[in-house]
Protein backbone atom coordinates (compact mmCIF):
# COMPACT_ATOMS: atom_id res chain seq x y z
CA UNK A 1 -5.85 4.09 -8.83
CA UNK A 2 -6.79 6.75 -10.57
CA UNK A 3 -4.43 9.49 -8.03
CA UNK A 4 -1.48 6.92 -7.99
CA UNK A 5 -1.58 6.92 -11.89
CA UNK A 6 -1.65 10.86 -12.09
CA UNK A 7 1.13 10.79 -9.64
CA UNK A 8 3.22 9.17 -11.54
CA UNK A 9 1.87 11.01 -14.39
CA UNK A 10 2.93 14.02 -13.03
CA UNK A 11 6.86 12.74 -12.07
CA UNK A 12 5.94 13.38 -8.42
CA UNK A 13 6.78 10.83 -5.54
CA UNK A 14 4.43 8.48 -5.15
CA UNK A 15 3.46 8.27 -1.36
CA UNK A 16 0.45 5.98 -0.31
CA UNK A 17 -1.18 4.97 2.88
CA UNK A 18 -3.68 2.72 3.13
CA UNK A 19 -5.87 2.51 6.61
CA UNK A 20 -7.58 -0.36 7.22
CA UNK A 21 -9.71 -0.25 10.30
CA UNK A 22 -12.24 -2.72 9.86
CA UNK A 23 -11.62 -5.73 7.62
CA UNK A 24 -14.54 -8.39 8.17
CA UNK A 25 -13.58 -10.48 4.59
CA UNK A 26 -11.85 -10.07 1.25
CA UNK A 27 -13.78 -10.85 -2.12
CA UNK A 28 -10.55 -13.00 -4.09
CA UNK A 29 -11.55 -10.61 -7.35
CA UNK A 30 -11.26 -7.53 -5.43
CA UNK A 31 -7.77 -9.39 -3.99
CA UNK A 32 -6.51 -9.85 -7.47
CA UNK A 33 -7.60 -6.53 -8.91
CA UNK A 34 -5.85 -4.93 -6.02
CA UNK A 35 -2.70 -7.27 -7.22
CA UNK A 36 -3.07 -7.00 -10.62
CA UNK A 37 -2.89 -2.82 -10.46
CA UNK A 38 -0.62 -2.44 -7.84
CA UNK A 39 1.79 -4.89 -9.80
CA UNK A 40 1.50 -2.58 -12.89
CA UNK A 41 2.20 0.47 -10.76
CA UNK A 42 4.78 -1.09 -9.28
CA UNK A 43 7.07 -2.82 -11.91
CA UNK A 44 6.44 0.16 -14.72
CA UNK A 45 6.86 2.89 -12.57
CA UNK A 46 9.20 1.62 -9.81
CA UNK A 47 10.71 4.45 -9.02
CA UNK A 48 8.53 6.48 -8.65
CA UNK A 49 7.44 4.84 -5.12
CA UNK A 50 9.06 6.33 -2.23
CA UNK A 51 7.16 4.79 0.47
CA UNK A 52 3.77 2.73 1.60
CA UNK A 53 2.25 2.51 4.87
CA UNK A 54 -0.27 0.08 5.91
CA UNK A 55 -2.27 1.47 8.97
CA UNK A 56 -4.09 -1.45 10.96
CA UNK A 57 -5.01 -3.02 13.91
CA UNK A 58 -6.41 -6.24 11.93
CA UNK A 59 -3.63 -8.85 13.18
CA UNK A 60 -4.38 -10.85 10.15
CA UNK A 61 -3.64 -8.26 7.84
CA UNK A 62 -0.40 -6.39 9.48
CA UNK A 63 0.82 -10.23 9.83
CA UNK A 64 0.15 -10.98 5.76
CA UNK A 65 1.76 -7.46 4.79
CA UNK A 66 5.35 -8.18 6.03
CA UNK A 67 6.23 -10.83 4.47
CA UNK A 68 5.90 -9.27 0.87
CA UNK A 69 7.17 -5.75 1.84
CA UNK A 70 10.42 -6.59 0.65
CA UNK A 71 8.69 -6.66 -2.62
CA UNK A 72 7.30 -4.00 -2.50
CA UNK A 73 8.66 -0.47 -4.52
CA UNK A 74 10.10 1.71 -2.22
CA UNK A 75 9.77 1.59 1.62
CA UNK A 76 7.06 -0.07 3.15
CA UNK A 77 5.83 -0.40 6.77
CA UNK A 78 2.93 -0.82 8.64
CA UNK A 79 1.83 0.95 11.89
CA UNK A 80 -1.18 0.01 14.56
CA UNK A 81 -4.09 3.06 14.16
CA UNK A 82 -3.07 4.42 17.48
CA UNK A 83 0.45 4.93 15.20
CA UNK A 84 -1.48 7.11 12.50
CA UNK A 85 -0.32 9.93 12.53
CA UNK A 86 3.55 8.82 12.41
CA UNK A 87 2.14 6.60 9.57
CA UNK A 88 0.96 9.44 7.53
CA UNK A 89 5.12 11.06 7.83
């Protein structure tokens, strides 16, 4: 949080892609802290978020990141890891 926050800071683009390549379970406080900062990013600076992609090949979590894309700041997509390197452009 700390780099998306100077980011935006800074009046750059913000650009993020998060890799996921081995998932086993998600602690629901780490789930809503997650939420909670990427919500304040998000709504306060919405602009400033050009694109997010999600790099996975955990079914469960490409399949729970579409729905709220259209949510999401900017554009969003997500990529399998043999896909990472077109993720990261």
């Amino acid at each position: 949080m700390p780099e998306l926050q100077k980011a935006v800071e800074q009046g750059g683009g913000v650009r993020m892609l998060d890799l996921i390549d081995r998932l086993e379970e998600m602690e629901p406080g780490a789930l809503w802290e997650d939420t909670k900062a990427g919500f304040d990013l998000g709504i306060r600076h919405h602009s400033a978020w050009e694109r997010t992609a999600l790099v996975t090949d955990q079914e469960w979590m490409a399949r729970s990141a579409r729905p709220p894309a259209w949510m999401a700041p900017g554009e969003s997509k997500v990529f399998p890891d043999a896909e990472l390197e077109e993720a990261k452009t």
